[in-house]
C-alpha atoms as a PDB file:
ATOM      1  CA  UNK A   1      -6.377  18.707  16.030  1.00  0.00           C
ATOM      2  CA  UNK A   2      -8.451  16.688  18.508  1.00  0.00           C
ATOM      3  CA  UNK A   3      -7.006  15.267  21.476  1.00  0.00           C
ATOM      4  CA  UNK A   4      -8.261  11.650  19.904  1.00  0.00           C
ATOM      5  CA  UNK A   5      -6.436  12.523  16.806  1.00  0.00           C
ATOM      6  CA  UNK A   6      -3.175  13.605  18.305  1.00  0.00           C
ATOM      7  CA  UNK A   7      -3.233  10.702  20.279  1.00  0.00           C
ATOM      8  CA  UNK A   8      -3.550   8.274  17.285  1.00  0.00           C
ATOM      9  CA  UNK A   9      -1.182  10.497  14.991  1.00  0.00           C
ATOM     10  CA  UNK A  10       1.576   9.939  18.014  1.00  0.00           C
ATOM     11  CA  UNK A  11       1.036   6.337  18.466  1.00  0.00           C
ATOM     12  CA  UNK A  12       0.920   5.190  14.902  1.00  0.00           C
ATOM     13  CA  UNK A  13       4.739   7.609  14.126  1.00  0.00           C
ATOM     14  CA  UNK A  14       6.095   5.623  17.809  1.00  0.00           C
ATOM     15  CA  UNK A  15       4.614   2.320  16.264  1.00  0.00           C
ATOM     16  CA  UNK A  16       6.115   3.136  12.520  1.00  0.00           C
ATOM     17  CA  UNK A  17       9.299   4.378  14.053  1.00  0.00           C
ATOM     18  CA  UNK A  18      10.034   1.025  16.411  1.00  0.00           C
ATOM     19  CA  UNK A  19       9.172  -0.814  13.092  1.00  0.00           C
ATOM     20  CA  UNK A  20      11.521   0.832  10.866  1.00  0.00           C
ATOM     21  CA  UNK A  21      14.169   0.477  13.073  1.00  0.00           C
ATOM     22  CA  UNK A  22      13.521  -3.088  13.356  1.00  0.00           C
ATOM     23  CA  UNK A  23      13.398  -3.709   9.243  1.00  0.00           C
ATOM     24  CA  UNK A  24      16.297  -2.000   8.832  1.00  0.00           C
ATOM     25  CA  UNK A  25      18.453  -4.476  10.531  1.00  0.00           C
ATOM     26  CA  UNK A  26      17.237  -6.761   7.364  1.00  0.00           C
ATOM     27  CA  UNK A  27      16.098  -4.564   4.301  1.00  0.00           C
ATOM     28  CA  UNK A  28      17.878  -1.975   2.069  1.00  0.00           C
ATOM     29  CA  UNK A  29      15.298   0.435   1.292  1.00  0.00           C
ATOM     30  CA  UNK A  30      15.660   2.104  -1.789  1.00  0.00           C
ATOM     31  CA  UNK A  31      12.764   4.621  -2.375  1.00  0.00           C
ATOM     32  CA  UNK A  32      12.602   6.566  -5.663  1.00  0.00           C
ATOM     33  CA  UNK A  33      10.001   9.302  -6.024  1.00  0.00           C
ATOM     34  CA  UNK A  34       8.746   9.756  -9.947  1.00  0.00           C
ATOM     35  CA  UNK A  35       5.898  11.713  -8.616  1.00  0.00           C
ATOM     36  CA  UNK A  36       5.069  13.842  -5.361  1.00  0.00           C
ATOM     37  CA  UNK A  37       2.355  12.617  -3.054  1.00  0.00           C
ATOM     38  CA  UNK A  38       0.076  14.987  -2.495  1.00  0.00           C
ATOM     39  CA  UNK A  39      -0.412  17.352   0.543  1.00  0.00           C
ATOM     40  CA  UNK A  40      -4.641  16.529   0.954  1.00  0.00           C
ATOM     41  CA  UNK A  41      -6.656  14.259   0.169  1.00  0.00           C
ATOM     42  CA  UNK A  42      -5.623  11.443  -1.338  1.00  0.00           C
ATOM     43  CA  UNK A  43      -5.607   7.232  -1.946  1.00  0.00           C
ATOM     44  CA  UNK A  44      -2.839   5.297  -2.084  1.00  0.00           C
ATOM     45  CA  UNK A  45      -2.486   2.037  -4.073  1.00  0.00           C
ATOM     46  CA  UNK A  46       0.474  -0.467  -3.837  1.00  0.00           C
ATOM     47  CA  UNK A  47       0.461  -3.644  -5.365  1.00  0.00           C
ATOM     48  CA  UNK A  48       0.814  -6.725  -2.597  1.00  0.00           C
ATOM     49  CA  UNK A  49       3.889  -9.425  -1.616  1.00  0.00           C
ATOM     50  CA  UNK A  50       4.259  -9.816   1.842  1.00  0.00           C
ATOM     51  CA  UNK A  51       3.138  -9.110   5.328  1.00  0.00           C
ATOM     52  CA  UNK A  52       6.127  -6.653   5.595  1.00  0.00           C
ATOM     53  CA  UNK A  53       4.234  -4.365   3.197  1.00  0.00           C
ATOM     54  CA  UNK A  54       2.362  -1.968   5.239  1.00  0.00           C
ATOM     55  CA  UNK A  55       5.192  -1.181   8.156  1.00  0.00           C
ATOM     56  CA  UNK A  56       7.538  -0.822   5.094  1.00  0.00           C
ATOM     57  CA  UNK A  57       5.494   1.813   2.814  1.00  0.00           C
ATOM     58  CA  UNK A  58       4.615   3.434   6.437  1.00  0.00           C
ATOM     59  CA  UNK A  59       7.870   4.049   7.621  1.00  0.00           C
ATOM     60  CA  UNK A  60       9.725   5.374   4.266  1.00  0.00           C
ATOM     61  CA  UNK A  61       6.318   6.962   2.753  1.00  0.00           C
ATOM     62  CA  UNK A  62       6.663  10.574   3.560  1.00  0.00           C
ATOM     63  CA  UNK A  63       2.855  10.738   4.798  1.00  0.00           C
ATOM     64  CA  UNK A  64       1.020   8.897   7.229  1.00  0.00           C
ATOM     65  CA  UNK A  65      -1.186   6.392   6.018  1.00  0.00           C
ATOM     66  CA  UNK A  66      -4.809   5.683   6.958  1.00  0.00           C
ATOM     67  CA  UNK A  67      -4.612   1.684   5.986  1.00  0.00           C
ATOM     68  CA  UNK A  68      -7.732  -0.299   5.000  1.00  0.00           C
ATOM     69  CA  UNK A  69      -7.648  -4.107   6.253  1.00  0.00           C
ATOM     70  CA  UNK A  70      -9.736  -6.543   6.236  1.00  0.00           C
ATOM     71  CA  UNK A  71     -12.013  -6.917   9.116  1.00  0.00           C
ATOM     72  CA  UNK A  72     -10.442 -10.315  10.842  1.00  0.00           C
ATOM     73  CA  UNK A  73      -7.417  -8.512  12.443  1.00  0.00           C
ATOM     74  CA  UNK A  74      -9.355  -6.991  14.406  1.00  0.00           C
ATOM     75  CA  UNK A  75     -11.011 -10.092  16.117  1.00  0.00           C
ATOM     76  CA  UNK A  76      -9.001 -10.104  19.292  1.00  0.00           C
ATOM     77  CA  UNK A  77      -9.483  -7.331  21.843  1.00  0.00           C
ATOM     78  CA  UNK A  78      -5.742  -6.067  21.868  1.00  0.00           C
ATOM     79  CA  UNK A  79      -5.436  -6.242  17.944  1.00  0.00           C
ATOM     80  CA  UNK A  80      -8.604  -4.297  17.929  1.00  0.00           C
ATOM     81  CA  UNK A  81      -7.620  -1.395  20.269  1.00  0.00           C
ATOM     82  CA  UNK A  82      -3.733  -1.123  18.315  1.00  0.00           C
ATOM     83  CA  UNK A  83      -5.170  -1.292  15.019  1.00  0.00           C
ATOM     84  CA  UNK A  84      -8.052   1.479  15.932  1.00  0.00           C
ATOM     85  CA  UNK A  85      -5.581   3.606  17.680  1.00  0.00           C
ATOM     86  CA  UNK A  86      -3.238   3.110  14.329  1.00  0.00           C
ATOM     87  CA  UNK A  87      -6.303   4.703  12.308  1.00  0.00           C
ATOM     88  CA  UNK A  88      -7.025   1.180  10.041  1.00  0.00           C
ATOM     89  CA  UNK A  89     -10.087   1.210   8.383  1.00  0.00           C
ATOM     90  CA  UNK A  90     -11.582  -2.754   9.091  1.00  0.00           C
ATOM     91  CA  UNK A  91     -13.406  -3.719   5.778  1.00  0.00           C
ATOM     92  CA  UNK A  92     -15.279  -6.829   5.484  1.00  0.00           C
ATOM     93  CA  UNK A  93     -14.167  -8.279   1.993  1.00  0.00           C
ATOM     94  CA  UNK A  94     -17.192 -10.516   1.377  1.00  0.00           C
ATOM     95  CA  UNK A  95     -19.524  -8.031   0.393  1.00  0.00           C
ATOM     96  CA  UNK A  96     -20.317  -4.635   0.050  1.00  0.00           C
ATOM     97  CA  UNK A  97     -19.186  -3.094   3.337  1.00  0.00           C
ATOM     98  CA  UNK A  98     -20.545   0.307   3.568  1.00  0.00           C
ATOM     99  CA  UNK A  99     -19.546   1.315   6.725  1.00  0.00           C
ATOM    100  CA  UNK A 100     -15.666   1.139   5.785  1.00  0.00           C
ATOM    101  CA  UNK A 101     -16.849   3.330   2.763  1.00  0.00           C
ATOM    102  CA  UNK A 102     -18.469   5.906   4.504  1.00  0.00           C
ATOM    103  CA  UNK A 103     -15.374   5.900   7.068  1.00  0.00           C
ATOM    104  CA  UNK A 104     -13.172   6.156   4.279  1.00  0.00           C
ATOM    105  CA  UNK A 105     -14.840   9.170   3.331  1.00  0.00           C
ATOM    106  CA  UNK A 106     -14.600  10.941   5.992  1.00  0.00           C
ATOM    107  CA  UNK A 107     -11.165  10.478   6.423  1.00  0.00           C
ATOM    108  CA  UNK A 108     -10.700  12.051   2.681  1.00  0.00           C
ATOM    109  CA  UNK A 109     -12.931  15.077   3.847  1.00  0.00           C
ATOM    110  CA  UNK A 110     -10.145  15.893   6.350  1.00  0.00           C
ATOM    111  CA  UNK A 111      -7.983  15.647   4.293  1.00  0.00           C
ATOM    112  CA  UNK A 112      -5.904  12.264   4.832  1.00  0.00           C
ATOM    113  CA  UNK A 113      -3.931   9.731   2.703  1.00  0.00           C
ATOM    114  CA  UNK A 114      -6.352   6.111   2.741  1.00  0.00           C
ATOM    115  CA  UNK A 115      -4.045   3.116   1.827  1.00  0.00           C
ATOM    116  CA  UNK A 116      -5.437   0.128  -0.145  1.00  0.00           C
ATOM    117  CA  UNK A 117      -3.755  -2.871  -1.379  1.00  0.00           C
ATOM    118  CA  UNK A 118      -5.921  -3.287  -4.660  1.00  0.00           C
ATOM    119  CA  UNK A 119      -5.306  -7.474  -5.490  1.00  0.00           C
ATOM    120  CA  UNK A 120      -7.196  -8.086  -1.975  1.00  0.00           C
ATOM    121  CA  UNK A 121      -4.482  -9.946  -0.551  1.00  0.00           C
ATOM    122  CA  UNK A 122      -0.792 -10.591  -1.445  1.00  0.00           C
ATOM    123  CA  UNK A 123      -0.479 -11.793  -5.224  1.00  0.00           C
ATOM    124  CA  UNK A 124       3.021 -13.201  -6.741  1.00  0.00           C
ATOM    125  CA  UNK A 125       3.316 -14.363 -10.896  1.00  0.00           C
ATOM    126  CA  UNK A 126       0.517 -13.896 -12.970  1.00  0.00           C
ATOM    127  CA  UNK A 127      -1.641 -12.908 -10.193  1.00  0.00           C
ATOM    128  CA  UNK A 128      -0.012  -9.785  -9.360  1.00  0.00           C
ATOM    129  CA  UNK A 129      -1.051  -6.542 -11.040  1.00  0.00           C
ATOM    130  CA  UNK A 130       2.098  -6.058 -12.009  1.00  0.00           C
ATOM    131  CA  UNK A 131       1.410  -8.518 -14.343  1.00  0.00           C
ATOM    132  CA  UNK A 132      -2.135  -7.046 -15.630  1.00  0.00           C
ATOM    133  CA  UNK A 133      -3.879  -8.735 -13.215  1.00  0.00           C
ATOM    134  CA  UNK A 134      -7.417  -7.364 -12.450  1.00  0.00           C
ATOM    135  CA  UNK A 135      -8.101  -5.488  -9.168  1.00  0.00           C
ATOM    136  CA  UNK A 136     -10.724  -4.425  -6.718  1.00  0.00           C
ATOM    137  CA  UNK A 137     -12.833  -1.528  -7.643  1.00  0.00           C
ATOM    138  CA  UNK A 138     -12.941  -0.267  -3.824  1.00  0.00           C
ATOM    139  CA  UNK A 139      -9.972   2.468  -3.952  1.00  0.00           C
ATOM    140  CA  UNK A 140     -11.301   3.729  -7.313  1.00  0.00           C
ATOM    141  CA  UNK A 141     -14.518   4.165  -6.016  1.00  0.00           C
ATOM    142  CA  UNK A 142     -12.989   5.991  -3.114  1.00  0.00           C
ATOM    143  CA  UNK A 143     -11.168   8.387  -5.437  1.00  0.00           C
ATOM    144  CA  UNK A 144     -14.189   8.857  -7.939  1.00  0.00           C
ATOM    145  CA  UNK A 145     -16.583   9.831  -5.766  1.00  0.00           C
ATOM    146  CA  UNK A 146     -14.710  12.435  -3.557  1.00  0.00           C
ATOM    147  CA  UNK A 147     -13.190  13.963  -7.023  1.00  0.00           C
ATOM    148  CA  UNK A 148      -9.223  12.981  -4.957  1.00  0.00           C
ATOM    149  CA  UNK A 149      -6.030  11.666  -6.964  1.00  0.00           C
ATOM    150  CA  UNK A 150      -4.793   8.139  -6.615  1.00  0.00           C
ATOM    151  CA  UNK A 151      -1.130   8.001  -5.749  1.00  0.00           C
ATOM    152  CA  UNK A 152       0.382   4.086  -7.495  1.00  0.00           C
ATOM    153  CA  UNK A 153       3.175   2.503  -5.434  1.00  0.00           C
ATOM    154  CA  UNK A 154       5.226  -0.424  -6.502  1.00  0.00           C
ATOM    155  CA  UNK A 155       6.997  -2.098  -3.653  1.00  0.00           C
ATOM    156  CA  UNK A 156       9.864  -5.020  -4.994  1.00  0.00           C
ATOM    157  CA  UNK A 157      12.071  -7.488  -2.935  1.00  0.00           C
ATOM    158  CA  UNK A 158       9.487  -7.398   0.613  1.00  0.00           C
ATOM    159  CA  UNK A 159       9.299 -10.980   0.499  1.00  0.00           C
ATOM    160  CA  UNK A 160      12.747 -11.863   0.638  1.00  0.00           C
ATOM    161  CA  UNK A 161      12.284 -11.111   4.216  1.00  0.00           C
ATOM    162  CA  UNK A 162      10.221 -14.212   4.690  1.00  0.00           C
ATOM    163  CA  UNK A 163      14.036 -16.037   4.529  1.00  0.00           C
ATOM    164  CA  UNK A 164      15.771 -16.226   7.826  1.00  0.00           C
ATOM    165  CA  UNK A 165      18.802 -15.294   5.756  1.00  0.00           C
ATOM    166  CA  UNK A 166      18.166 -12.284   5.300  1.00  0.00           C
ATOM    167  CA  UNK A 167      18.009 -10.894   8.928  1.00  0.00           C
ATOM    168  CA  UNK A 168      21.550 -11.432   8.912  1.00  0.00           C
ATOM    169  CA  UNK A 169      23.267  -8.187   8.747  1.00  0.00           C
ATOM    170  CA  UNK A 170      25.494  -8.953   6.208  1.00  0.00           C
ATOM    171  CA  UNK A 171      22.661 -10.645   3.908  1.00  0.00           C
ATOM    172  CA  UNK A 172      20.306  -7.425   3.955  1.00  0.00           C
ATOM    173  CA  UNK A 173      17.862  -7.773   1.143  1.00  0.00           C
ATOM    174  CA  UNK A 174      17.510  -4.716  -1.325  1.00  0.00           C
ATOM    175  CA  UNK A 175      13.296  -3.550  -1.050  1.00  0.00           C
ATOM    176  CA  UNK A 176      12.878  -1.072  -3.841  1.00  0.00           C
ATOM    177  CA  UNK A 177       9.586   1.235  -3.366  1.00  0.00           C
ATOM    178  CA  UNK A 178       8.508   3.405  -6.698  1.00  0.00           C
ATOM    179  CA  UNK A 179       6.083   6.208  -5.852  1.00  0.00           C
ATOM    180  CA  UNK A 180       4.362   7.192  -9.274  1.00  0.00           C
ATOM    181  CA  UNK A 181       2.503  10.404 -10.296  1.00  0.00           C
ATOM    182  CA  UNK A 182      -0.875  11.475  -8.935  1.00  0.00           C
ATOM    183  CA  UNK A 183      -3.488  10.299 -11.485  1.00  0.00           C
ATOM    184  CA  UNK A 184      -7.247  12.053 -10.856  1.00  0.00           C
ATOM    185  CA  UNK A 185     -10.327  10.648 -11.854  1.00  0.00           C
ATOM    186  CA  UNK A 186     -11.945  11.617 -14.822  1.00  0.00           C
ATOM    187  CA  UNK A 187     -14.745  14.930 -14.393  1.00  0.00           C
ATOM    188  CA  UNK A 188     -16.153  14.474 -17.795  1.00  0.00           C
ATOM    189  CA  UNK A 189     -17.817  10.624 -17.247  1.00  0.00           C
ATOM    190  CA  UNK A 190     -20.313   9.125 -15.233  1.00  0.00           C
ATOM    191  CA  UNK A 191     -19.633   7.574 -11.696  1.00  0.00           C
ATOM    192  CA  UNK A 192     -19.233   4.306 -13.092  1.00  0.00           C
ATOM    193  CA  UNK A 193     -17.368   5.232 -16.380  1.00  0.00           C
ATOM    194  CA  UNK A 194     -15.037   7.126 -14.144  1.00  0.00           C
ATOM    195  CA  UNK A 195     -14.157   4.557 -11.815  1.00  0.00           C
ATOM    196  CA  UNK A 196     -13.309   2.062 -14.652  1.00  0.00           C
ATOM    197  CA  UNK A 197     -11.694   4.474 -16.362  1.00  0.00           C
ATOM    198  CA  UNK A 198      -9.347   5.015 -13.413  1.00  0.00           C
ATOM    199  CA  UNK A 199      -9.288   1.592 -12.372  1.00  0.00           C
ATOM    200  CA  UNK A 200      -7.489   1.128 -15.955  1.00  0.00           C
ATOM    201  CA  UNK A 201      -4.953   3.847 -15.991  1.00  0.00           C
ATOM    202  CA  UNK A 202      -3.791   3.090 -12.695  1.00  0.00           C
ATOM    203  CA  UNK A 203      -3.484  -0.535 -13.518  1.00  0.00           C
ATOM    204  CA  UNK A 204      -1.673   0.599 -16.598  1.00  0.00           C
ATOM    205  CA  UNK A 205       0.725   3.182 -14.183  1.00  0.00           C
ATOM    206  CA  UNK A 206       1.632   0.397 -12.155  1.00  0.00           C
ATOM    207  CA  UNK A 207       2.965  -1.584 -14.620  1.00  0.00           C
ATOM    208  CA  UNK A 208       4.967   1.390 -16.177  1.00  0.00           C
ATOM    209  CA  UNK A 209       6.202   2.123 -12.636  1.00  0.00           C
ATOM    210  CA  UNK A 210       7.530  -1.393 -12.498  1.00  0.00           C
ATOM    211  CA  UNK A 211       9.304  -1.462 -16.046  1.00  0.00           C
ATOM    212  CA  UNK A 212      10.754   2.195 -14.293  1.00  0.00           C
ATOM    213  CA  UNK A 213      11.923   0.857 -11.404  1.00  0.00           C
ATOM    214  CA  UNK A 214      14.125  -2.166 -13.507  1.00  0.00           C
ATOM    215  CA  UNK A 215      15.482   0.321 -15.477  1.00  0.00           C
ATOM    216  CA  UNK A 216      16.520   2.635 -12.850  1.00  0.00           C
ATOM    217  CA  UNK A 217      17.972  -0.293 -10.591  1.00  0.00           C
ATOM    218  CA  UNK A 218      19.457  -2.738 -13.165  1.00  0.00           C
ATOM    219  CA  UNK A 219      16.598  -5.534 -11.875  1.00  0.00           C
ATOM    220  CA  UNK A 220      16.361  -8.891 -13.469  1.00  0.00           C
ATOM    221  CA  UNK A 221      12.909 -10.866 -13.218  1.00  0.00           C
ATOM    222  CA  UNK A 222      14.010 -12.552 -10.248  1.00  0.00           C
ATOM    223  CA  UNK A 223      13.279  -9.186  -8.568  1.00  0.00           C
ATOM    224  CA  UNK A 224       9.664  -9.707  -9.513  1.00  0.00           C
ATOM    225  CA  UNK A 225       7.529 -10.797  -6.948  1.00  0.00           C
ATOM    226  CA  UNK A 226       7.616 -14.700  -5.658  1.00  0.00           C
ATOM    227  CA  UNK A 227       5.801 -16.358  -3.470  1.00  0.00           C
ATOM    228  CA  UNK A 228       6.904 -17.184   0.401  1.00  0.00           C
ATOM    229  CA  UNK A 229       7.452 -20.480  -0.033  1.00  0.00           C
ATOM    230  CA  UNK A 230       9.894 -19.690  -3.062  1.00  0.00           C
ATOM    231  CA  UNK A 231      11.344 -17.159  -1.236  1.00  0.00           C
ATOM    232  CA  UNK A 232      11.873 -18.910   2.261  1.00  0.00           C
ATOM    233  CA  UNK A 233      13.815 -21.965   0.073  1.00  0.00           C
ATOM    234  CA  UNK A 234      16.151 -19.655  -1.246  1.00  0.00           C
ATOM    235  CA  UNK A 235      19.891 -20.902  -0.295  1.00  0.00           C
END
């Protein structure tokens, strides 16, 4: 390993660990494993709720994460340098941006875990893919064309933490994280075929890995995601 790399690799576990602790004084993380994540290469989808998202799948994922975000957090000189030396991918969501592609890529080659939130933004209700929404093609196109799995996470309950409330230590809000099984693109379709085709199925997975998740836990619909606003006028 580089000296670059094993600088990032230490900042972004001191980073992940200072965050965990900090969540922990206001979420009870339940993570259930259907499926193993992969040792190589491999891209990581998880539907989207809050801005508590990414330091919660980072710290109780048990792989670091090379994130994709968009492009405007890194508009101020320190956000630039943290989120560089934490390995995120910027992406520029108006268009076609090839250049967090072809970065992307090479972070697959070596063998790393890219994580994408597929709705483009954080998505309560109907919107949500857990719902059947429709998502980006980006991380599909990822997986199809460097032949890698895509790993489906469902995260539940992150927004609660939007309510003041629930920083209280005896108010902890439950955050229940699914991890599904691997699903690998098709080798017997064209590029495009492929990518739709996996696009589909993990759409499909999510939803299955959401249905799992109630089951397992006893969850009611108010689990499902809500918006901040709802969430922050909770009693």
């Amino acid at each position: 390993m580089r000296a670059r790399d094993a600088f990032h690799a230490a900042f972004y576990h001191g980073i992940v660990t200072l965050l965990r602790g900090i969540l922990l004084f206001s979420a009870r993380v339940r993570l259930h494993s259907f499926g193993e994540i992969p040792k190589g290469a491999c891209v990581m989808v998880s539907n989207h709720i809050s801005h508590f998202d990414p330091p919660l799948l980072s710290g109780w994922l048990p792989r670091k994460i090379d994130w994709i975000a968009m492009v405007e957090l890194f508009s101020a000189s320190w956000s630039k340098t943290a989120f560089t030396w934490l390995d995120v991918i910027p992406v520029d969501r108006r268009g076609d941006d090839r250049s967090a592609l072809r970065m992307a890529m090479a972070r697959l080659e070596k063998g790393r875990m890219i994580g994408v939130f597929p709705e483009g933004g954080i998505r309560d209700g109907e919107r949500s893919m857990l719902a059947g929404a429709g998502v980006r093609e980006g991380a599909f196109l990822l997986a199809s064309r460097s032949r890698c799995p895509v790993v489906p996470v469902v995260i539940l309950g992150s927004e609660r933490l939007y309510n003041i409330r629930h920083w209280r230590p005896w108010r902890r809000s439950r955050v229940y994280i699914g991890i599904g099984k691997p699903i690998f693109p098709s080798q017997n379709a064209g590029r495009g075929a492929a990518r739709e085709k996996l696009r589909n199925e993990v759409s499909l997975a999510m939803i299955d890995l959401k249905d799992t998740l109630f089951s397992t836990y006893g969850l009611t619909p108010d689990d499902l995601p809500h918006s901040p606003q709802e969430r922050m006028r909770e009693p």
